[in-house]
Protein backbone atom coordinates (compact mmCIF):
# COMPACT_ATOMS: atom_id res chain seq x y z
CA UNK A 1 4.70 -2.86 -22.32
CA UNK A 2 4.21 -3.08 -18.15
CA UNK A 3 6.36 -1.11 -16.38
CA UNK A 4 8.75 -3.05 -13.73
CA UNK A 5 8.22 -2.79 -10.08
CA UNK A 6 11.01 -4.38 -8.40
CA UNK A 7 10.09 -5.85 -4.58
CA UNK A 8 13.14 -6.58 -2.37
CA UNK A 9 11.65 -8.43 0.83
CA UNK A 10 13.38 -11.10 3.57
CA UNK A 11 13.37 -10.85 7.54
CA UNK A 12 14.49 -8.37 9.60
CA UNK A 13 19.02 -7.86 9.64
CA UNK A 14 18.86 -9.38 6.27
CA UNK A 15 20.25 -6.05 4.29
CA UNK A 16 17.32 -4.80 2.43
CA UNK A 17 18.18 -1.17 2.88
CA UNK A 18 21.25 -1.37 1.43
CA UNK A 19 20.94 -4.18 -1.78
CA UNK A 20 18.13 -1.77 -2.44
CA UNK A 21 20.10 1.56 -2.24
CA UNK A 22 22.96 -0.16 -4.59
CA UNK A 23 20.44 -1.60 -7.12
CA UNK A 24 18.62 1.68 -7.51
CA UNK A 25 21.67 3.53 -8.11
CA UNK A 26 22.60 0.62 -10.93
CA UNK A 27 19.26 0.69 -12.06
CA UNK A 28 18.18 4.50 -11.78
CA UNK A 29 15.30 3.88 -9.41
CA UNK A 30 13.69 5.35 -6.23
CA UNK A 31 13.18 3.61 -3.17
CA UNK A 32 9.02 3.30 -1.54
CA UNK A 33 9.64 1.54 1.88
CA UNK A 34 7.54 -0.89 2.59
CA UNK A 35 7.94 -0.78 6.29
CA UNK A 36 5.30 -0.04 8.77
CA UNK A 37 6.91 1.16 11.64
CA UNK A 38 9.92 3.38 9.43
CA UNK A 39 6.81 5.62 7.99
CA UNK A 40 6.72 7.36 11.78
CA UNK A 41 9.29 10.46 12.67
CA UNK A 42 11.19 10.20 15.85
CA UNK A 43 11.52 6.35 16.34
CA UNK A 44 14.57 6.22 14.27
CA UNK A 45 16.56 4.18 16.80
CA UNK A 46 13.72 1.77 17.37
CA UNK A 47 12.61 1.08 13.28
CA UNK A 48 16.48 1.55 12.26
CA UNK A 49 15.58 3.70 9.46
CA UNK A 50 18.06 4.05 6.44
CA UNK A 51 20.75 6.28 7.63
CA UNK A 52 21.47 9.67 6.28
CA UNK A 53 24.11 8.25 3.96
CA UNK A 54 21.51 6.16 2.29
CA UNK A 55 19.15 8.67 2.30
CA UNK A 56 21.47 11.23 0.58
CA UNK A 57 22.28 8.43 -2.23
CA UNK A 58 18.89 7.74 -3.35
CA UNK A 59 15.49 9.05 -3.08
CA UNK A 60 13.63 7.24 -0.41
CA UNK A 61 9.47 7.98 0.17
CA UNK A 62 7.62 6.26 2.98
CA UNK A 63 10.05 7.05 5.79
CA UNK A 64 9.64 9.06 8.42
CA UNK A 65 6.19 10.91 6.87
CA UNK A 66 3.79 10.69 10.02
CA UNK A 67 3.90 11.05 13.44
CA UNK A 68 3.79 8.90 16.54
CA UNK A 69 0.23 9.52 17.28
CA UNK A 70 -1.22 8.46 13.89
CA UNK A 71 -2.59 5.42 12.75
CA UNK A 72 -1.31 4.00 9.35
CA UNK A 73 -2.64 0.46 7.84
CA UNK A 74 -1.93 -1.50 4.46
CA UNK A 75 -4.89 0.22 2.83
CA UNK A 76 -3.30 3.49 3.65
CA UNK A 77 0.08 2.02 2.44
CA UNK A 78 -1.28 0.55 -0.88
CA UNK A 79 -3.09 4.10 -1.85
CA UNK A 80 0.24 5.84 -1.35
CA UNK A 81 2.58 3.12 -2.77
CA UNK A 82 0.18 3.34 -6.35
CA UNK A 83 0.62 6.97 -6.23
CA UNK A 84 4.41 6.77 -5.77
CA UNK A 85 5.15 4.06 -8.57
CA UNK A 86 3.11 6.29 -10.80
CA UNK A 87 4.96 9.28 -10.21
CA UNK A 88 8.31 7.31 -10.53
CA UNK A 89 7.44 5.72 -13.40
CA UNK A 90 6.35 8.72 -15.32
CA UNK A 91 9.69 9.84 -14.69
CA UNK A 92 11.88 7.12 -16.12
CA UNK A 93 13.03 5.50 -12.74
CA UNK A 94 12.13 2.31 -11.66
CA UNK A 95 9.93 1.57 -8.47
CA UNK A 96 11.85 -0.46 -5.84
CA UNK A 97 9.64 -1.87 -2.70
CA UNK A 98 11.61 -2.33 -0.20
CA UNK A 99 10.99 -3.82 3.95
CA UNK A 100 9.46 -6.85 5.55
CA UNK A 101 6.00 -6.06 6.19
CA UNK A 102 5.08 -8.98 4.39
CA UNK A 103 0.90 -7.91 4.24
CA UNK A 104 1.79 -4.68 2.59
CA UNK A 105 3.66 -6.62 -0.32
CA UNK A 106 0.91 -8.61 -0.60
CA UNK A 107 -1.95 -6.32 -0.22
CA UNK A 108 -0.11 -3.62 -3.07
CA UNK A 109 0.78 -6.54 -5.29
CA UNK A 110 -2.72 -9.08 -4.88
CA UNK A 111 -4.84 -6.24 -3.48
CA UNK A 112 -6.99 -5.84 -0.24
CA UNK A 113 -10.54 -5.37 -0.31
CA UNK A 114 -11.41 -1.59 1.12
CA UNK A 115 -13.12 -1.23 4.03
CA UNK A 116 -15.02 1.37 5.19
CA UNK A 117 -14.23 3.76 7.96
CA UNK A 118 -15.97 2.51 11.01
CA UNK A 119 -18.88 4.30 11.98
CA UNK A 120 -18.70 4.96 15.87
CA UNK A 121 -22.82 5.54 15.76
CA UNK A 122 -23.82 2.23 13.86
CA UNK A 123 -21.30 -0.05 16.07
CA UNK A 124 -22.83 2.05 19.67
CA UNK A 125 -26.35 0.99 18.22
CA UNK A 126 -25.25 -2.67 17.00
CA UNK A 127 -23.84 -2.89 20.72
CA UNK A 128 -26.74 -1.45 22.29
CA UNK A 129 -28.93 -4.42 20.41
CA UNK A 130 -26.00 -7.05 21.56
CA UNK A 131 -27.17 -5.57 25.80
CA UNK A 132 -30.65 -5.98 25.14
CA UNK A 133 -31.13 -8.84 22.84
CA UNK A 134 -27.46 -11.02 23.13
CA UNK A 135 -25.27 -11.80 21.05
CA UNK A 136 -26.75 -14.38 19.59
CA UNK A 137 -29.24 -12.50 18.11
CA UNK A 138 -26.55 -10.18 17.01
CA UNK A 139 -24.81 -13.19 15.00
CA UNK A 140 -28.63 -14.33 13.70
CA UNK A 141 -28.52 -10.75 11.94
CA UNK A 142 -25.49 -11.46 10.42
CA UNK A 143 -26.10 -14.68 9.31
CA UNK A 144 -29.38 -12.86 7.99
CA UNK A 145 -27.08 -10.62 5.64
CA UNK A 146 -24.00 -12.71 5.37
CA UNK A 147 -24.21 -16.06 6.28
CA UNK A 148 -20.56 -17.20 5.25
CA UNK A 149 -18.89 -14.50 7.33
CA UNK A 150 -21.54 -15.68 10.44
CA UNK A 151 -20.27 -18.88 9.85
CA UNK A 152 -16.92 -18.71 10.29
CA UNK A 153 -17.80 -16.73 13.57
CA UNK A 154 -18.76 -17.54 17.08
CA UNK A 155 -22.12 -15.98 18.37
CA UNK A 156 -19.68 -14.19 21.42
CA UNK A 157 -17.35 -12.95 18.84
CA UNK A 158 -19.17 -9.39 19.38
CA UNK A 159 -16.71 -7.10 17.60
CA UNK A 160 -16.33 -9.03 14.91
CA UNK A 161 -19.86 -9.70 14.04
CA UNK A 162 -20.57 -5.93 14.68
CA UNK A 163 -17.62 -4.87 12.28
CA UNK A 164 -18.97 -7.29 9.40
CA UNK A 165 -22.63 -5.69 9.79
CA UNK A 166 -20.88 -2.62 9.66
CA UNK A 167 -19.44 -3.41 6.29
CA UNK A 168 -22.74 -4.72 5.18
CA UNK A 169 -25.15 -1.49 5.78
CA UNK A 170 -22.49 1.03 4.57
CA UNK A 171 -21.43 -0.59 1.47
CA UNK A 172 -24.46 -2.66 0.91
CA UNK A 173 -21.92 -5.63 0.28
CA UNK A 174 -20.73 -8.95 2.55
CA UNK A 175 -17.11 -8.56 3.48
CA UNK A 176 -15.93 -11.66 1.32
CA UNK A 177 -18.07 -9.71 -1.89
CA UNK A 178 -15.36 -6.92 -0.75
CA UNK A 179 -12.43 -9.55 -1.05
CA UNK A 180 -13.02 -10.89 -4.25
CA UNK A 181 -13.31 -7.75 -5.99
CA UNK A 182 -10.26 -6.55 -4.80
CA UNK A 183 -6.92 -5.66 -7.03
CA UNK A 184 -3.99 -5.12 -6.47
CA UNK A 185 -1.22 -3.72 -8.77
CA UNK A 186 -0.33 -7.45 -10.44
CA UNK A 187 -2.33 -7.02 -13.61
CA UNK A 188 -0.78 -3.65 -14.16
CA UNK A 189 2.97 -3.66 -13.69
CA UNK A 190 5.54 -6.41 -14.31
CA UNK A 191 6.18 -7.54 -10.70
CA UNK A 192 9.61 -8.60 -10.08
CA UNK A 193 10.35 -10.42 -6.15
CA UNK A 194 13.42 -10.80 -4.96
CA UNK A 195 14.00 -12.42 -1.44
CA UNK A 196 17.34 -11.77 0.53
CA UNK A 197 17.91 -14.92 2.84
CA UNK A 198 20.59 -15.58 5.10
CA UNK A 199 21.84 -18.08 7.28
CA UNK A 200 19.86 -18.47 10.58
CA UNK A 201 22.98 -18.44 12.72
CA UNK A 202 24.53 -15.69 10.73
CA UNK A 203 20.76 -13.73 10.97
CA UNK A 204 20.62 -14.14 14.49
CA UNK A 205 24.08 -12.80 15.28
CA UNK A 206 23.30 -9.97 12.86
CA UNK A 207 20.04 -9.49 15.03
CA UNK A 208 21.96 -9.51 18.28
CA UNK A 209 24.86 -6.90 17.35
CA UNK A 210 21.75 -4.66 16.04
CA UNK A 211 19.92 -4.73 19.05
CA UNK A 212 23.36 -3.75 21.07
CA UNK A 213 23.63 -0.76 18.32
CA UNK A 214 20.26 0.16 19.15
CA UNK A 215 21.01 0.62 23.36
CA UNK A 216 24.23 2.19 22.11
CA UNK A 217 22.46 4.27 20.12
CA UNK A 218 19.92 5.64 22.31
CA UNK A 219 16.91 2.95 22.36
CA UNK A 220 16.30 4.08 25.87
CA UNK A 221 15.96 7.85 25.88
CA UNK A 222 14.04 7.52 22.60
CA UNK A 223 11.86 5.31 24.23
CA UNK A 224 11.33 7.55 27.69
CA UNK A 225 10.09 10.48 25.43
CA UNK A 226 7.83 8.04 23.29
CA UNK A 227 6.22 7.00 26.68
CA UNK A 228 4.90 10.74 26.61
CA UNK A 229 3.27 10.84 24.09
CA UNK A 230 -0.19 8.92 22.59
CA UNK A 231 1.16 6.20 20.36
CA UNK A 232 -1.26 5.06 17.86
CA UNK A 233 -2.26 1.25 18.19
CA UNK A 234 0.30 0.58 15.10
CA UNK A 235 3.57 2.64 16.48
CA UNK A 236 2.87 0.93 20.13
CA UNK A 237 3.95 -2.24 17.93
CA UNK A 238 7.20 -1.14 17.42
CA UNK A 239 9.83 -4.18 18.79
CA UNK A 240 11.67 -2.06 21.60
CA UNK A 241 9.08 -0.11 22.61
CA UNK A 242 7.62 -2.76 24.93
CA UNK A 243 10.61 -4.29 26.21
CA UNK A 244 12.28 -1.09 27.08
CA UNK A 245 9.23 0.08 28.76
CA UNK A 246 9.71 -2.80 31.21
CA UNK A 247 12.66 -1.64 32.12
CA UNK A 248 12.15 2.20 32.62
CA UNK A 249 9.08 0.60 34.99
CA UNK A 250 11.17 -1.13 37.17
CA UNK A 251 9.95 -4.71 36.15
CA UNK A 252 13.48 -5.79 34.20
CA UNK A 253 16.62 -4.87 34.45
CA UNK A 254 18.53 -2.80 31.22
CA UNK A 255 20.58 -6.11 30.47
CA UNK A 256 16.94 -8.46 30.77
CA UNK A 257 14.89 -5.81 28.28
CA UNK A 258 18.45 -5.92 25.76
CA UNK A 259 18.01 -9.66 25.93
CA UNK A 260 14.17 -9.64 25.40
CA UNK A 261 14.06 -7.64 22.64
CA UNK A 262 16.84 -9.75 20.81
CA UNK A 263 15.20 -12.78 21.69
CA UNK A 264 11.59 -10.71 20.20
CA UNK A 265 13.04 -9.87 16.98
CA UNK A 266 14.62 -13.14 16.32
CA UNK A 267 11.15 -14.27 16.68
CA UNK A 268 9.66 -11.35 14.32
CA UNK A 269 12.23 -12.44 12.04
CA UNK A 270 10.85 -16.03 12.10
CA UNK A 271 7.70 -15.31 11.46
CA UNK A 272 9.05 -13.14 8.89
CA UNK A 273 10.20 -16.21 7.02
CA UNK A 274 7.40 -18.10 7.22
CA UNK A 275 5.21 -15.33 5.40
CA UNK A 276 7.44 -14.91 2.47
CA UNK A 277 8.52 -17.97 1.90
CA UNK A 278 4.58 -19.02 1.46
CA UNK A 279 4.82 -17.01 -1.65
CA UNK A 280 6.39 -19.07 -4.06
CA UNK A 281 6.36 -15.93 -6.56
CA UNK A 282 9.36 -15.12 -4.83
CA UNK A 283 13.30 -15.72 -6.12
CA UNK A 284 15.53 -16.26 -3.09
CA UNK A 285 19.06 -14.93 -2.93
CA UNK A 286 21.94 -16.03 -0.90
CA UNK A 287 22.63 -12.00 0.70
CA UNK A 288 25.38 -13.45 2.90
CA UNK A 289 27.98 -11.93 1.05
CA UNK A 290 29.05 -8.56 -0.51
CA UNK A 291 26.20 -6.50 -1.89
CA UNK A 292 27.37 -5.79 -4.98
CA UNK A 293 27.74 -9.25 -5.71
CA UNK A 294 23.99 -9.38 -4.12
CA UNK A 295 22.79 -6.87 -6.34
CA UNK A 296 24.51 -8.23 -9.95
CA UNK A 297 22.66 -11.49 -8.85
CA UNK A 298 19.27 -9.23 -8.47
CA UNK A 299 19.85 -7.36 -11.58
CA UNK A 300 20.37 -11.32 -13.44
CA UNK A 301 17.49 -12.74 -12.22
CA UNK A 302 15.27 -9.66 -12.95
CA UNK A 303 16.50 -9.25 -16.71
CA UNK A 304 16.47 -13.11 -17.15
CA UNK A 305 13.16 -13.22 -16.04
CA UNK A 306 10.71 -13.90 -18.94
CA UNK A 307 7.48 -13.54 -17.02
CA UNK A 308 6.54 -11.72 -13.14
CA UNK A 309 8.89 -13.27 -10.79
């Protein structure tokens, strides 16, 4: 019999942290965040990690394990979410995913084709070719080794064509033979979704009164000693980081960054949305109420469930 995997997902403000925290205590689980800015230390404020009550209720992995500087991707996630729900399961708990980085659920649960590292020799020469010969000629190569990818590519596309002969002399393979042999974690565990969805006006307010804990809470100075430091390209996403910047530049004023990053997030959360609900996998509950109420709904819907929600 599959072990469960139970995946807790919706937009931002929506309650994630704590349905989850309340299920896995009902449940005996652990917690694997599926977040990709709360994996970094020291941006607390700006990812609104799971506070130390949380924290001290239930074993959470995946939060605050790297540092500013480093990169961190959905391949990196998916190889250290497998490990995890191994461990847990060989232990008699019960793996709960948790967050709203909606291409990490999907790359752990459908898979996503591995990539090799890039090779900072191969793409100099491959650009070396592209100054000599164009970049046309550049894209007749590719469509040489892998004429699907070419086609779906403009001839001035130059990093993308590079990356996809990249793929092709290290691995000997086309990047779409890499996607279709991909796997995810479907085929081995009994995946159980569970949505938390909330009123847009009620989601927005929620949204709002966050951001105002956030400035209350520090956003700013967290932000002035981030600007010190070499964010990798993924931290540098962080909502906050941007918008605050503007201010501590002069550009805004502290009430016009606030007011940008609300209006930011509501959009994040949006967008949110629209990736989750395109998996129809997914069982929706109404989280604008009491979580334990949320989580006896959760805990229904998962044991009623005769095949992977």
């Amino acid at each position: 019999m599959k072990h469960t995997v139970i995946f807790i997902v919706g937009p931002t403000s929506s309650g994630k942290s704590r349905v989850a925290a309340r299920l896995a205590e009902r449940i005996t689980g652990e917690i694997i965040s599926c977040d990709s800015m709360q994996v970094y230390r020291e941006m607390d404020v700006i990812t609104q990690s799971p506070d130390s009550d949380l924290l001290s209720r239930v074993a959470h992995h995946l939060i605050r394990e790297i540092n500013p500087e480093e990169e961190f991707n959905a391949a990196e996630f998916t190889g250290k979410a497998e490990a995890l729900i191994g461990s847990i399961t060989s232990r008699g708990k019960v793996p709960i995913i948790c967050g709203g980085t909606g291409l990490y659920v999907k790359a752990l649960v459908d898979g996503l084709f591995s990539s090799p590292s890039k090779d900072e020799d191969l793409r100099k020469k491959f650009n070396e070719i592209a100054e000599k010969k164009g970049t046309v000629y550049l894209h007749q190569m590719l469509e040489e080794r892998d004429p699907e990818t070419a086609s779906k590519l403009h001839p001035n596309d130059t990093r993308r064509i590079i990356r996809a002969l990249e793929v092709y002399k290290l691995t000997g393979k086309t990047i779409n033979d890499k996607k279709t042999t991909s796997a995810g974690i479907a085929e081995k565990y009994a995946c159980k979704r569970i949505g938390l969805k909330v009123p847009r006006k009620v989601l927005y307010d929620r949204i709002n009164a966050n951001v105002d804990k956030m400035f209350s809470e520090g956003l700013v100075d967290e932000v002035r000693r981030l600007k010190e430091r070499e964010l990798s390209l993924t931290a540098e996403k962080a909502l906050g980081i941007k918008e605050v910047l503007s201010f501590l530049d002069g550009k805004t004023t502290l009430g016009g960054a606030r007011e940008e990053l609300k209006k930011n997030t509501r959009r994040y959360a949006k967008r949110q949305m629209t990736w989750f609900r395109a998996d129809k996998r997914i069982v929706w509950i109404d989280a604008d109420r009491p979580v334990e109420e949320i989580v006896e709904e959760t805990i229904d819907k998962i044991s009623g469930a005769g095949k992977d929600l």
